[in-house]
Each structure stands twice: as C-alpha cells, then as structure tokens.
Protein backbone atom coordinates (compact mmCIF):
# COMPACT_ATOMS: atom_id res chain seq x y z
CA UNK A 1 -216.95 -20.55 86.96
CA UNK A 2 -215.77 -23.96 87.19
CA UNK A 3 -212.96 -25.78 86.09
CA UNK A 4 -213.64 -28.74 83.85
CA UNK A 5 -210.98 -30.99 82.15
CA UNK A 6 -213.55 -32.55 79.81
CA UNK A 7 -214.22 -29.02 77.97
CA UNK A 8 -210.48 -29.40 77.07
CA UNK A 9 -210.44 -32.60 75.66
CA UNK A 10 -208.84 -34.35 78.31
CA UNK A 11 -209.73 -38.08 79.09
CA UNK A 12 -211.55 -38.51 82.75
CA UNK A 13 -209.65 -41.10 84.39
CA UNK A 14 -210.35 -42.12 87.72
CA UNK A 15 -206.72 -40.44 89.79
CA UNK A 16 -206.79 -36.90 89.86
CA UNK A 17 -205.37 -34.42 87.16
CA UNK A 18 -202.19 -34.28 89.63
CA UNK A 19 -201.47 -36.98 91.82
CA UNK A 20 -202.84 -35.80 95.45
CA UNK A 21 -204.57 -33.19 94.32
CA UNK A 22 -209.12 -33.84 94.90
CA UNK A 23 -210.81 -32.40 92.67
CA UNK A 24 -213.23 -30.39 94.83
CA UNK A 25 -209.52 -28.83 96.03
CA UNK A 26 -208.37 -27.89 92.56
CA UNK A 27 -211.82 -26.70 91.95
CA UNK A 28 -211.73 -24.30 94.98
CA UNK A 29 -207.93 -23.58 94.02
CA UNK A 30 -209.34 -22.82 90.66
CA UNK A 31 -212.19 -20.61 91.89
CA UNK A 32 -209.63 -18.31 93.87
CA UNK A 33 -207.75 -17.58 90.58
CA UNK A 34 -204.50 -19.81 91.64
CA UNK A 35 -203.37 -22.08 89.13
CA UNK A 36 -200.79 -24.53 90.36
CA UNK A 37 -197.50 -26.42 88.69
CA UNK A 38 -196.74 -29.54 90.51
CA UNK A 39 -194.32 -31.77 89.74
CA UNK A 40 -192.23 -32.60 86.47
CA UNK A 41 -194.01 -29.97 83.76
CA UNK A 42 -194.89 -32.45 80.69
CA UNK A 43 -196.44 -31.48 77.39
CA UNK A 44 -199.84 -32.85 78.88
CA UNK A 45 -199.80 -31.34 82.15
CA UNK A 46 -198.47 -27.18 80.49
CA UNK A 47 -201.84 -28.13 78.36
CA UNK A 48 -203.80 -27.76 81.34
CA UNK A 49 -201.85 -25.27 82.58
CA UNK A 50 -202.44 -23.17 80.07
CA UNK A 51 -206.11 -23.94 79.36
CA UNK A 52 -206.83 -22.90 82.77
CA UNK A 53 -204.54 -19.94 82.47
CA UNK A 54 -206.83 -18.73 79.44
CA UNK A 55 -209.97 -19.15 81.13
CA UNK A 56 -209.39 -17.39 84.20
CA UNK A 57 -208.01 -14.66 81.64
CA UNK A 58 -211.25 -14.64 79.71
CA UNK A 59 -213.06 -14.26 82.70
CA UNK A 60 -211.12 -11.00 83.94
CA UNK A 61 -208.74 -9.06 84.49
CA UNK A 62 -208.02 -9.62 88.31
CA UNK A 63 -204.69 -11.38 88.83
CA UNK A 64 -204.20 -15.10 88.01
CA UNK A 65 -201.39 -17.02 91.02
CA UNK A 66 -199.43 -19.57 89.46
CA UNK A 67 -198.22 -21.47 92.39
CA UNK A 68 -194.83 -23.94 91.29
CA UNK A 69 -193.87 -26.95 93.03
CA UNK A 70 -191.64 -28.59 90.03
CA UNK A 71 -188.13 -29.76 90.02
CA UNK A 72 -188.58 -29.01 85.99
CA UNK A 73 -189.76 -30.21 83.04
CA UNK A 74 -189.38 -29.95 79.14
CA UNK A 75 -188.33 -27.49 77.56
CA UNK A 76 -191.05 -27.21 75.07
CA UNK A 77 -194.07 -27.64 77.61
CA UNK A 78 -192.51 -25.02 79.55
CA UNK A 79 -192.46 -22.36 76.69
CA UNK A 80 -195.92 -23.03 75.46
CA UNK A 81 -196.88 -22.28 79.21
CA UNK A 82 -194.74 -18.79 78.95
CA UNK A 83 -196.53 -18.15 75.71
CA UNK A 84 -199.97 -18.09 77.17
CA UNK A 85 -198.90 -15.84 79.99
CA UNK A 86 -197.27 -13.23 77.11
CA UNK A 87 -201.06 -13.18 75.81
CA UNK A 88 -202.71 -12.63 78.95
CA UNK A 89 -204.11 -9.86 79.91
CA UNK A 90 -204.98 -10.31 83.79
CA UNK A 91 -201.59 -10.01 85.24
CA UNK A 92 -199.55 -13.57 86.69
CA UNK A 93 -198.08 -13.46 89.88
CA UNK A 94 -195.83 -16.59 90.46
CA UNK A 95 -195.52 -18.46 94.13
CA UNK A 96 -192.69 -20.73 94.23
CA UNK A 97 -194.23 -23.05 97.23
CA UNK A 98 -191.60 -25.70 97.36
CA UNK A 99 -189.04 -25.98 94.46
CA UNK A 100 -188.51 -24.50 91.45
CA UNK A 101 -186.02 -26.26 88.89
CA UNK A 102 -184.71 -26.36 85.44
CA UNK A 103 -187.27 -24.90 82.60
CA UNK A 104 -190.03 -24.55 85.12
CA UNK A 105 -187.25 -21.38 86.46
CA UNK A 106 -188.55 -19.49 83.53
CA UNK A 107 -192.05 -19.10 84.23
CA UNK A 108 -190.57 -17.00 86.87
CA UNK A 109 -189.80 -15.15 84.27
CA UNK A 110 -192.72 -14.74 82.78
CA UNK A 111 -194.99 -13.34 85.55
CA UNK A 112 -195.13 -9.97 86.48
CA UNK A 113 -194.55 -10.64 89.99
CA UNK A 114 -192.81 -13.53 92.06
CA UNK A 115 -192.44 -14.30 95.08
CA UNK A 116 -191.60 -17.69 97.13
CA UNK A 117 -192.20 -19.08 100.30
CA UNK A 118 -189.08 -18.78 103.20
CA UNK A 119 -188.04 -22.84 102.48
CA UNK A 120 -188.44 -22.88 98.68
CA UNK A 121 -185.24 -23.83 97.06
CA UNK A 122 -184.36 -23.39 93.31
CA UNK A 123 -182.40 -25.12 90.44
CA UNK A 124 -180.27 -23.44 87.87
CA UNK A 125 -180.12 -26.14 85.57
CA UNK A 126 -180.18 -26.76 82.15
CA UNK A 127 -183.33 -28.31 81.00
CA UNK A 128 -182.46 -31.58 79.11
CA UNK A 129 -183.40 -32.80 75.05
CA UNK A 130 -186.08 -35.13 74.81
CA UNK A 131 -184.72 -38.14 73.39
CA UNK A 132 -184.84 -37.77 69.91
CA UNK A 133 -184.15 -40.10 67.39
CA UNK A 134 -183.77 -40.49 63.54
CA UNK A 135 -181.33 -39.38 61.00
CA UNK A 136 -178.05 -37.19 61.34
CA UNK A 137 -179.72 -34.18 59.97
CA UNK A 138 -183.30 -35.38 61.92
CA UNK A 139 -180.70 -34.95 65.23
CA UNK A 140 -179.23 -31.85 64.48
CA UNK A 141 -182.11 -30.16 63.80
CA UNK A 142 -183.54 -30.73 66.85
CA UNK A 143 -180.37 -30.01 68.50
CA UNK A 144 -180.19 -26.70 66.44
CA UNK A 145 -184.08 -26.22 68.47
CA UNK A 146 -183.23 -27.11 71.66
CA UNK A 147 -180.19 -24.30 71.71
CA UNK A 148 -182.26 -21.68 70.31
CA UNK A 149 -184.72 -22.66 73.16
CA UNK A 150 -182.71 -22.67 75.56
CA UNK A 151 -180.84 -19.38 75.09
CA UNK A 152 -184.69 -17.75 75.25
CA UNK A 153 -184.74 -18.96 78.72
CA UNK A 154 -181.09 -17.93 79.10
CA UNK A 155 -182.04 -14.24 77.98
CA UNK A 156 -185.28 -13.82 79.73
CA UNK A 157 -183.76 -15.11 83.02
CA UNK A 158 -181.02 -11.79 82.25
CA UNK A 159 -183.69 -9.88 81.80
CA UNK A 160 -185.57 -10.59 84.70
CA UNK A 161 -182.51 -10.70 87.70
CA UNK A 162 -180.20 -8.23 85.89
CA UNK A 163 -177.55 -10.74 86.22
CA UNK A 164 -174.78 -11.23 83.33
CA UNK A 165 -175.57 -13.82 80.31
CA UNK A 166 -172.15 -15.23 81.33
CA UNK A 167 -173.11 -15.75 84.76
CA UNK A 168 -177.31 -16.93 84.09
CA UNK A 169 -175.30 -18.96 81.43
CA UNK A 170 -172.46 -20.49 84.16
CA UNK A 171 -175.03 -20.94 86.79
CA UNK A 172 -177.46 -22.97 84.74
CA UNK A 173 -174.25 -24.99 83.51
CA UNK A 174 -172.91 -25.74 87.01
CA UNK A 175 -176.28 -26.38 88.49
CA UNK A 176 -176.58 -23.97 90.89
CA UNK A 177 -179.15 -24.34 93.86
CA UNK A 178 -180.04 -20.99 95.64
CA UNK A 179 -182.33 -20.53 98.83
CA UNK A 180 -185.31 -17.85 98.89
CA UNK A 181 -183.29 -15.65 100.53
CA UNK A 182 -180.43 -16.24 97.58
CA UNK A 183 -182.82 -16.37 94.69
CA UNK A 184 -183.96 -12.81 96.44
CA UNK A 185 -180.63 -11.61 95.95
CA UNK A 186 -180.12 -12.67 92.67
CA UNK A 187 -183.37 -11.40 91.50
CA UNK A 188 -185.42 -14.37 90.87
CA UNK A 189 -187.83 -13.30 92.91
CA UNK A 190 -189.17 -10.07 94.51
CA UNK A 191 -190.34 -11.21 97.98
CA UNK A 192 -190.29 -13.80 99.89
CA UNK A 193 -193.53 -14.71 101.65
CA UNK A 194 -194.15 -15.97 105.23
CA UNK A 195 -192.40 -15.19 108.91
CA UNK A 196 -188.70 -15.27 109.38
C-alpha cells in the first residue's frame, strides 16, 4: 500500500507535500498507519489529510495515528478533517508531538484516543474567519457560519474533557495555553507519552 498524491488529484511539484517532510519518510510514515498534521491546517493540506485517512480506513480496521504538530488552522479544513474520522471505521488515536492550537484542538476531539508527548503545549484559541468579503448580508451569513462552527468545536471539546461550556467557552476566549501535564488534567488528552 502506498501513498500517492497523484491518485488524489494533487499537482506534483518538486518540494514535498509538507515542507521537510521526504517523501520516502511520509511513505514509511504512511505504511505504519500514522498520518501526520504539520503546520497551519489549510483547506489543501485537511484534503490530504483526509484522503489518506480514508485509505488507510479502506484498507482495515487496525488503528490509524494522527500525529499533530499545528499551531491551527481554518475552521472549515479542520471540520472536513473531523468528518472523515466520524466515518471511519478503524479507530484514530491522536499524538500531539509538538503543539496543538486553535481548530486543529478539535481533532483531539475527534479520535478515540489522545495522547501527547511530555513537551507538547496547547492553544485554547478561537479559530479566526477567513476574510470574507462582499455584501452586508454576503458578511453576515458567513458570520452566522463561522458561529455555528465554532460552537461545534465548543461542544465537542465539553464533551470530550467534561469541562463546563462556560469555561471551554472562557478558555478559548482568553487564549489559554496548557502543558501536557495541564491538558491531562483538563481532559484533553488521556496520557501523556515518553519519560518524566
């Protein structure tokens, strides 16, 4: 089984699909079932994403690692990403490896288990509009989207730490950063991996 971004449609260009990343590594990464999320989480890269999350899924049921490195991302790239994982059948485990921010939080959400490395750090933020431009009613239409999107991350982040809407909502107002060992407590995550 091998992962190829021409049988998505994707242009070959000569950089790699993320910046630092070979090919025969992603390949390899790929091969052992991990799926990673590096850096800001765009409409083009959660196509990817999720492309390779449905072909690992079509080809069993043995869990699929989604490993995160993102500060965050749209809003709207990360919930097509959460939709493919609510379809899968092989289970998602999510690895927080270095930071975990914004929208890119709720794929935490998501997976069935999650767990981060000892020096991850995480952002409660909100995620931010795209720019959007047009008429009055253009504007608060998409401004009507973007709240109904963002209380879905609000509610599954609840759902998932057992934490208060008022306080999920507060956090993600204010900013919050948490440490591993905080986003343990507030029940972000369920482990966190490595020596201590």
């Amino acid at each position: 089984m091998r992962h190829d971004p021409m049988r998505w449609g994707q242009p070959q260009s000569p950089e790699p699909a993320q910046p630092g990343l070979p090919g025969w590594l992603e390949e390899k990464l790929f091969d052992q079932r991990i799926v990673m999320v590096r850096g800001q989480l765009s409409s083009e890269a959660a196509s990817g994403i999720a492309a390779a999350l449905m072909t690992l899924d079509a080809h069993g049921p043995a869990p699929v690692q989604l490993h995160v490195a993102s500060p965050g991302g749209e809003l709207g790239a990360t919930l097509s990403v959460i939709d493919v994982i609510d379809s899968m059948a092989a289970p998602v485990q999510a690895i927080v490896t270095s930071q975990a921010g914004g929208a890119v939080v709720a794929l935490l959400a998501a997976a069935e288990r999650r767990a981060a490395y000892r020096h991850a750090r995480f952002k409660l933020n909100e995620p931010r509009s795209a720019g959007v431009t047009g008429t009055a009613d253009e504007v608060a239409r998409a401004a009507g989207q973007h709240l109904r999107e963002l209380e879905e991350i609000t509610l599954r982040l609840v759902e998932v730490t057992g934490q208060s809407r008022s306080r999920v909502e507060d956090d993600m107002s204010a900013g919050r950063s948490l440490t591993a060992q905080e986003a343990l407590e507030y029940g972000l995550i369920d482990e966190i991996l490595g020596k201590a």
